[in-house]
Protein backbone atom coordinates (compact mmCIF):
# COMPACT_ATOMS: atom_id res chain seq x y z
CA UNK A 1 64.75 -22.18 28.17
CA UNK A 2 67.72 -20.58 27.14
CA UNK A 3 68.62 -18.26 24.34
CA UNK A 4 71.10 -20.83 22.36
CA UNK A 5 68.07 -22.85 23.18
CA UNK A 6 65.05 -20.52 21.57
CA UNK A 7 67.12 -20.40 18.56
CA UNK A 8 67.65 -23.32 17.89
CA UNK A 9 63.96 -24.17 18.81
CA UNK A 10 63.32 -20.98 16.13
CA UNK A 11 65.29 -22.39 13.11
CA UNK A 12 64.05 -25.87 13.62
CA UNK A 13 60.61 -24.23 13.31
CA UNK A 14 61.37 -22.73 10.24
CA UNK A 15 62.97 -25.42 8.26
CA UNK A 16 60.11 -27.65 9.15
CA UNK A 17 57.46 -25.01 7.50
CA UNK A 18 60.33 -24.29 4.73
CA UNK A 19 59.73 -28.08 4.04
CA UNK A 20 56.29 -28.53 4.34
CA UNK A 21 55.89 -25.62 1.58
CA UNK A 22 58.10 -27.07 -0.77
CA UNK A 23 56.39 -30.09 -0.60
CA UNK A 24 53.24 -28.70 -1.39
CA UNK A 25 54.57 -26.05 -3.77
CA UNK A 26 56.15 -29.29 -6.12
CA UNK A 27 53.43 -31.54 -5.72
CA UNK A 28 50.67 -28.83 -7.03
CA UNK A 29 53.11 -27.54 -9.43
CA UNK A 30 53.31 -31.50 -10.67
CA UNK A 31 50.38 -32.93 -10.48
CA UNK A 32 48.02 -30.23 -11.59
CA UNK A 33 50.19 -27.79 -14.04
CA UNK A 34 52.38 -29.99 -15.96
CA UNK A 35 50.37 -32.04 -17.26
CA UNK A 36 48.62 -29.80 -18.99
CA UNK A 37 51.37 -27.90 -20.32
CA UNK A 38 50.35 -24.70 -18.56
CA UNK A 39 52.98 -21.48 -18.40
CA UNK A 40 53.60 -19.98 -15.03
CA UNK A 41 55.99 -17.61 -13.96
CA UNK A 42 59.04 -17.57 -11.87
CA UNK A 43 62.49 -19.53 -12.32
CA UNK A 44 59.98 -22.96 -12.08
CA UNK A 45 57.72 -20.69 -14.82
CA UNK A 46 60.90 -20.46 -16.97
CA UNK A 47 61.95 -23.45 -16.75
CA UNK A 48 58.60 -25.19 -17.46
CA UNK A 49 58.79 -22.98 -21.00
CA UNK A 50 62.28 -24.37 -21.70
CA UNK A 51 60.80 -27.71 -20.89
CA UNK A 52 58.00 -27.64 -22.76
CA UNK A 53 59.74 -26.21 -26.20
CA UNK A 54 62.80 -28.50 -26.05
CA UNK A 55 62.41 -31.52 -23.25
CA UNK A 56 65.11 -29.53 -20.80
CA UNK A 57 64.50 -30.75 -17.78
CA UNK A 58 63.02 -28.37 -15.18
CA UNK A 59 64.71 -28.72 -13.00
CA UNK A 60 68.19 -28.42 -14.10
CA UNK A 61 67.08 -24.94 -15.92
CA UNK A 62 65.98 -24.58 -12.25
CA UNK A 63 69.00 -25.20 -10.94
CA UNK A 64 71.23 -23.65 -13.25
CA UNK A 65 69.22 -20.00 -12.97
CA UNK A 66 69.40 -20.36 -9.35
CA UNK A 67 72.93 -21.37 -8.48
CA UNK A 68 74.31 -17.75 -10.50
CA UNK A 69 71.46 -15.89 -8.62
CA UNK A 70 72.73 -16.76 -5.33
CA UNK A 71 75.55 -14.50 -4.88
CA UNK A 72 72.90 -11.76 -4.88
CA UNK A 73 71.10 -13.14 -2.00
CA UNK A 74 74.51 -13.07 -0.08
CA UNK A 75 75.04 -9.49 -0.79
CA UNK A 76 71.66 -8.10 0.04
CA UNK A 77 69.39 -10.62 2.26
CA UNK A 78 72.65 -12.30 4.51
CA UNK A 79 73.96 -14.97 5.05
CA UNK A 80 71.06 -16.20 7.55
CA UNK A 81 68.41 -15.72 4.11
CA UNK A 82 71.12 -17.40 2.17
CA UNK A 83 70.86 -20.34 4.04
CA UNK A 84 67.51 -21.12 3.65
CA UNK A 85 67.76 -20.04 0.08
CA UNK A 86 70.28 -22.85 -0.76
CA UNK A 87 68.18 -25.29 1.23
CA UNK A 88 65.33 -24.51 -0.65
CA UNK A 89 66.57 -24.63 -3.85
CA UNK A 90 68.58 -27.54 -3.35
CA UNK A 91 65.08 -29.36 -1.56
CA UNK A 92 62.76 -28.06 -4.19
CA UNK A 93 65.20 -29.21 -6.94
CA UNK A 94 64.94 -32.65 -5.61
CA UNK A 95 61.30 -32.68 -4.89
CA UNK A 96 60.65 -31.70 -8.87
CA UNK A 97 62.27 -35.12 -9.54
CA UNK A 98 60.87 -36.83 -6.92
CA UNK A 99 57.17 -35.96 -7.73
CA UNK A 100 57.76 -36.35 -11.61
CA UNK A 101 59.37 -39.97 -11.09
CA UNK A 102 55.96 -40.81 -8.91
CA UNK A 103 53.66 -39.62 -11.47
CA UNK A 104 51.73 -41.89 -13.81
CA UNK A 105 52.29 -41.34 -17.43
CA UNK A 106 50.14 -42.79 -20.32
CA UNK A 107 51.23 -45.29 -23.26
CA UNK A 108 53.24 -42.33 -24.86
CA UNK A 109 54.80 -41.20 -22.41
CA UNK A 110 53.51 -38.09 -21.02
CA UNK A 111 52.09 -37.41 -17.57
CA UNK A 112 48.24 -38.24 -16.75
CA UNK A 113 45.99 -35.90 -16.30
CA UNK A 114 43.97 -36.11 -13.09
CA UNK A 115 41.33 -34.20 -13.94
CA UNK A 116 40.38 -35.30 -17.34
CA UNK A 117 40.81 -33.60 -20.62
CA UNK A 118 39.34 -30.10 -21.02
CA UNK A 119 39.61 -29.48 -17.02
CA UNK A 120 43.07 -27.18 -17.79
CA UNK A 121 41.18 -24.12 -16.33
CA UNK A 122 39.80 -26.04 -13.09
CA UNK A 123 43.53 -27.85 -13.10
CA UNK A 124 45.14 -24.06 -13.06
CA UNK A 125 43.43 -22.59 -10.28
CA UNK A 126 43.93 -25.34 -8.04
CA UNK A 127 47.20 -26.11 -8.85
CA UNK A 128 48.06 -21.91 -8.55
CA UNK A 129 45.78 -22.02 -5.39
CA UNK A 130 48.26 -24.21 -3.64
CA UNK A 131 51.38 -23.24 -5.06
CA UNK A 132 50.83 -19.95 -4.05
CA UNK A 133 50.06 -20.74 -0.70
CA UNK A 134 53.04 -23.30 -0.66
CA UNK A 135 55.25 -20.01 -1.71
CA UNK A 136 53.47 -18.29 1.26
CA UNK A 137 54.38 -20.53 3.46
CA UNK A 138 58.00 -20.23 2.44
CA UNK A 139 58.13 -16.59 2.81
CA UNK A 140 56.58 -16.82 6.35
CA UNK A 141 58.95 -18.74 7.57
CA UNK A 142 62.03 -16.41 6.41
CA UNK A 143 63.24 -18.61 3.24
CA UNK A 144 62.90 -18.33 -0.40
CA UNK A 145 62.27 -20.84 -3.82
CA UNK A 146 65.25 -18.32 -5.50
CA UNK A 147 64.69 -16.59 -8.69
CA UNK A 148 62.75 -13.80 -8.82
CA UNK A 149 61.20 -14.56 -5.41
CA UNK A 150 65.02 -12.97 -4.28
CA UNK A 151 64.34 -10.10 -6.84
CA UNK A 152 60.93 -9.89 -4.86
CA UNK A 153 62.38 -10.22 -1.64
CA UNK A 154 65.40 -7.65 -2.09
CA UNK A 155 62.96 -5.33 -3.10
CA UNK A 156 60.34 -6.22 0.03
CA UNK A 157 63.20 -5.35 2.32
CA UNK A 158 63.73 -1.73 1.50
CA UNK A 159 60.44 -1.00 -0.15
CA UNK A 160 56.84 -1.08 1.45
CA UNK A 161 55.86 -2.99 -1.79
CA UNK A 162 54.04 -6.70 -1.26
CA UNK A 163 56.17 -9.64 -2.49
CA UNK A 164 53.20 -10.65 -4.93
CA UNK A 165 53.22 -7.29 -6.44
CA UNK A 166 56.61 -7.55 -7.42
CA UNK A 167 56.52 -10.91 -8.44
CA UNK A 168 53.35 -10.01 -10.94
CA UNK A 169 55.45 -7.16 -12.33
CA UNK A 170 58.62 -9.62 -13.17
CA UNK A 171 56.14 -12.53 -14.30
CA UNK A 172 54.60 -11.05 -16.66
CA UNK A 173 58.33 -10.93 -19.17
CA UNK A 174 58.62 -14.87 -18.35
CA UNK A 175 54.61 -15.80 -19.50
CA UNK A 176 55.10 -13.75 -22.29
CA UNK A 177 57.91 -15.65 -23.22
CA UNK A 178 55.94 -18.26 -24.97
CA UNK A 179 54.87 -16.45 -28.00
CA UNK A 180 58.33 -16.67 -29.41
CA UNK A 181 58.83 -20.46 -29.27
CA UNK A 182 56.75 -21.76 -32.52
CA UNK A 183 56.85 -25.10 -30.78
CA UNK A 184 53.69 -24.34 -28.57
CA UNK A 185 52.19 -24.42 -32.12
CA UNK A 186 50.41 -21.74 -34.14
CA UNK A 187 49.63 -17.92 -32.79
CA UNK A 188 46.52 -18.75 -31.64
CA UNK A 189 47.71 -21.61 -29.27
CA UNK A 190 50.44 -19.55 -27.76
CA UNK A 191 48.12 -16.88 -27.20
CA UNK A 192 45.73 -19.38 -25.68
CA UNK A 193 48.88 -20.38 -23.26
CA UNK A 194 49.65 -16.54 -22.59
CA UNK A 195 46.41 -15.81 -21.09
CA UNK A 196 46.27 -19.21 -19.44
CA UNK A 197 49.59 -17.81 -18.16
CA UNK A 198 48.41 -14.12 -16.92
CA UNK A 199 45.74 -16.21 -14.94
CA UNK A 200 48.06 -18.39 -13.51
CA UNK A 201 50.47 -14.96 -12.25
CA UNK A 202 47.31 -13.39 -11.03
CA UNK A 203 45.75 -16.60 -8.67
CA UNK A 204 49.31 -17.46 -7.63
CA UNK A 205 50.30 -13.84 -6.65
CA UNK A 206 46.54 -13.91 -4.87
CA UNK A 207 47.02 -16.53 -2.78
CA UNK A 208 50.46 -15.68 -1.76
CA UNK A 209 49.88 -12.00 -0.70
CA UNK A 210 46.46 -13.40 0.79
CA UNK A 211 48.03 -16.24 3.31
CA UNK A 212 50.61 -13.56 3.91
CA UNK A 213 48.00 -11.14 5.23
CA UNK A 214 46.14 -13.00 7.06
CA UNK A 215 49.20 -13.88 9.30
CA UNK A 216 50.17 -10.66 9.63
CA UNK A 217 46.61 -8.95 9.60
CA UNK A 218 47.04 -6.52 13.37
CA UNK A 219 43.43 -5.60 15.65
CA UNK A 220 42.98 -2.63 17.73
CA UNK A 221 40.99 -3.60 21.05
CA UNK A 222 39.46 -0.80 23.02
CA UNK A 223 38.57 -2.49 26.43
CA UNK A 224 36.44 -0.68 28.44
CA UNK A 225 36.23 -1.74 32.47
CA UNK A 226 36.40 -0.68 35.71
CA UNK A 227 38.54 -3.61 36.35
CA UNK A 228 41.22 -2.32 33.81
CA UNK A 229 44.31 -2.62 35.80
CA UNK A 230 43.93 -6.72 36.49
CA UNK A 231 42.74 -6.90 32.93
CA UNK A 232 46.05 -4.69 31.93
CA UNK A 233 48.03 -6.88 33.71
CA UNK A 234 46.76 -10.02 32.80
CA UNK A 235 46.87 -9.35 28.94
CA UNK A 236 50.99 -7.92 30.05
CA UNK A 237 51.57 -11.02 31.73
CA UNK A 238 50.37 -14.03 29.28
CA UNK A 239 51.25 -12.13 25.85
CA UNK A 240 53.51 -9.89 26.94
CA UNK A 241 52.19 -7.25 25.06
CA UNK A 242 52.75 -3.31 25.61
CA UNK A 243 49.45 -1.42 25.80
CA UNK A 244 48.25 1.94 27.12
CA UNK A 245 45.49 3.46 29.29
CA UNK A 246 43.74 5.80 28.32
CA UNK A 247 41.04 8.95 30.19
CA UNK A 248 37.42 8.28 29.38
CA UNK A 249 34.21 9.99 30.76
CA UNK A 250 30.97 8.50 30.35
CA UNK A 251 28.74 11.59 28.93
CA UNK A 252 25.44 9.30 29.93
CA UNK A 253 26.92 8.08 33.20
CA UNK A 254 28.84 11.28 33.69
CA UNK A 255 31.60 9.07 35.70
CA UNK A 256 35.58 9.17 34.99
CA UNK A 257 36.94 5.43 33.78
CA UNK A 258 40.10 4.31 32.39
CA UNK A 259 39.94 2.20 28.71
CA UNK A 260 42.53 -0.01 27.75
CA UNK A 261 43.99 0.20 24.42
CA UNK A 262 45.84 -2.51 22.72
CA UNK A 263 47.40 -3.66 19.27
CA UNK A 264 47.93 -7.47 18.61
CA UNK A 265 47.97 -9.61 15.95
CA UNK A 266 44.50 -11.28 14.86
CA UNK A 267 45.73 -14.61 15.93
CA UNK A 268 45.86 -13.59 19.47
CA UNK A 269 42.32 -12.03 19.60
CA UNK A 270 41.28 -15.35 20.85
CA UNK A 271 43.66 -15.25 23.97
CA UNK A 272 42.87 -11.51 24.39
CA UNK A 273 38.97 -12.15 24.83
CA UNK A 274 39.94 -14.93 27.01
CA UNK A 275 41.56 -12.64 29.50
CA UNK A 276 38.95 -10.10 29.76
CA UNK A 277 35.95 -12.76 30.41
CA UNK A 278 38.01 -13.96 33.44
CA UNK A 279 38.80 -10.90 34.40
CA UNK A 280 35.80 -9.46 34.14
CA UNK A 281 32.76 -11.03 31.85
CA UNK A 282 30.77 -7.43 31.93
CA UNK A 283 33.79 -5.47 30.17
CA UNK A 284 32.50 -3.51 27.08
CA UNK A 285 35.29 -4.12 24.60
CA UNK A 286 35.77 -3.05 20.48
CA UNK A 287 37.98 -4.93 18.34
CA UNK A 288 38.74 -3.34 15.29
CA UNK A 289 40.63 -4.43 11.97
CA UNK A 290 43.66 -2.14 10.95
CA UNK A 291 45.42 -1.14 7.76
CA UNK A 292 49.23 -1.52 9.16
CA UNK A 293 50.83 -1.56 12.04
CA UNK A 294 54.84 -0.58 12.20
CA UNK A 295 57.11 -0.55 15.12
CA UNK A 296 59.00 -3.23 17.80
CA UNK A 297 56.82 -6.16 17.25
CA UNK A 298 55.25 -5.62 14.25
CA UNK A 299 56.28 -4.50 10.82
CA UNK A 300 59.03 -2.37 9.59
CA UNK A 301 58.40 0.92 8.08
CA UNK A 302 59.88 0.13 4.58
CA UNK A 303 60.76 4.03 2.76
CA UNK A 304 63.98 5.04 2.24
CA UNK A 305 64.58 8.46 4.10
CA UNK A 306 68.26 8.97 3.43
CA UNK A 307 67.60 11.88 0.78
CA UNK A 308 65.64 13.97 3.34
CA UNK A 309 67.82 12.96 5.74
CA UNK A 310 70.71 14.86 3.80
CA UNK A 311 68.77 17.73 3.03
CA UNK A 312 68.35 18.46 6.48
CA UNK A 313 71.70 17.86 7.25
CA UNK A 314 72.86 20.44 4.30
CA UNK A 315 70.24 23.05 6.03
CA UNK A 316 72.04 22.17 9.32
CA UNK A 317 75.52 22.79 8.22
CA UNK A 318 74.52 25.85 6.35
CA UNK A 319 72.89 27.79 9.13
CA UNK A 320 75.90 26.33 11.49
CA UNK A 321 78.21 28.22 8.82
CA UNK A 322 75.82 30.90 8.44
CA UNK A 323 76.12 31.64 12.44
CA UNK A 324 79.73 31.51 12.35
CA UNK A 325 79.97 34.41 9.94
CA UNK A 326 78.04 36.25 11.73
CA UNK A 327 79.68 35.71 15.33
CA UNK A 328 83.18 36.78 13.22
């Protein structure tokens, strides 16, 4: 297969997720959250205020936001993120209408709700369950809803911050939101929707940082066998993988043997242990979870190091300056 060909294979790949968590991101967001008039946040979050104070339609407040928040995409994510921003947008913004034009709606109008009256607490966390997981899904596969999920991203990119963290932080301004509109009724009620609306922010955020995790959770295995350089190149050879060999002694044993030490993701554990029972079924091996792994392969260390990086140059061209004086 050729390069052209692994790309395109690559962007196919992620258009199809891109879709598939759209699709489950509107339907949830339908079917479980509107009808019961509950505040989340986000562009959709906004939107569903506007929507629910004055019949704007959500998504043409969706739409609107979206289209001016583009241009900031462009200049920070490229054009590549950009891409699959539009797409999304544009795809989400049609999905909204889709899903609200195949939901039932009662004798006055408004949209069923599947769970019953009084379920709006059971309705919220599965409906934030799987809309943060659709959002997840999105992210995964290198695209974006819009709205603050480009704030979150932009600041993902150059900051070792999670997406969901960032997200909370911005959400909270757009649930709050509701106590000023007197059309969510009396204090009470919009304080009732507020909270409904923190809990909403908090499962969403969850799930999304959660799903995220687990795909990008890393092991450590520490393979231990005296048949370590056809289990080396095995594990080289199907994954691909870089690992390094280490010097053990046996204090019991008192013998010299070499241990294999590898970092994968968890998803590949499976394929790992495969290897090493063919190799050799009596290897002793540890797998052990780990907090973060950065480098080639893995993730990027995210901290800005331009200040230090001009201090040191300063020092530099001081003692270069200092040295000169001295030779004249």
């Amino acid at each position: 297969m050729t390069i052209n060909q692994q790309l395109i294979r690559s962007e196919a790949r992620d258009y199809f997720f891109l879709t598939i968590g759209l699709l489950l991101y509107a339907a949830a967001f339908t079917v479980f959250l509107m009808p019961y008039e509950i505040v989340t946040g986000g562009v959709t979050g906004m939107s569903a205020v506007i929507y629910y104070a004055t019949g704007f339609k959500i998504q043409n407040t969706y739409i609107i936001i979206n289209v001016s928040l583009l241009i900031v995409a462009l200049k920070i994510l490229g054009f590549k993120f950009l891409m699959k921003t539009i797409y999304a947008i544009f795809a989400l913004y049609f999905m909204l209408i889709f899903a609200q034009d195949l939901m039932p709606r009662d004798a006055n109008g408004d949209f069923v709700k599947m769970l019953g009256e009084g379920q709006d607490f059971m309705s919220l966390i599965i409906g934030c369950s799987l809309t943060g997981t659709g959002l997840a899904i999105v992210f995964l596969n290198n695209g974006s809803t819009g709205g603050t999920d480009i704030i979150a991203a932009c600041v993902n990119k150059y900051r070792d911050i999670s997406l969901g963290q960032v997200l909370m932080g911005v959400d909270v301004l757009i649930v709050g939101s509701c106590l000023f509109f007197p059309q969510f009724g009396d204090i009470m009620e919009r304080l009732h929707k507020m909270v409904f609306g923190y809990c909403t922010m908090f499962i969403e955020c969850f799930m999304l940082d959660h799903v995220m995790n687990m795909r990008r959770e890393s092991v450590q295995f520490m393979i231990f066998s005296w048949k370590h350089e056809e289990i080396a190149k095995a594990i080289v050879d199907e994954t691909e993988h870089a690992l390094t060999i280490l010097d053990g002694h046996g204090w019991y044993t008192g013998n010299d043997m070499k241990v294999i030490c590898l970092l994968a993701k968890r998803n590949e554990s499976k394929t790992i242990f495969r290897i090493i029972k063919m190799v050799d079924p009596t290897a002793f091996v540890s797998q052990s979870s780990v907090i973060g792994v950065y480098g080639e392969g893995f993730d990027q260390i995210k901290i800005k190091a331009k200040k230090e990086k001009r201090k040191q140059e300063k020092k530099m061209g001081q003692a270069r300056e200092t040295a000169a004086d001295e030779k004249k």
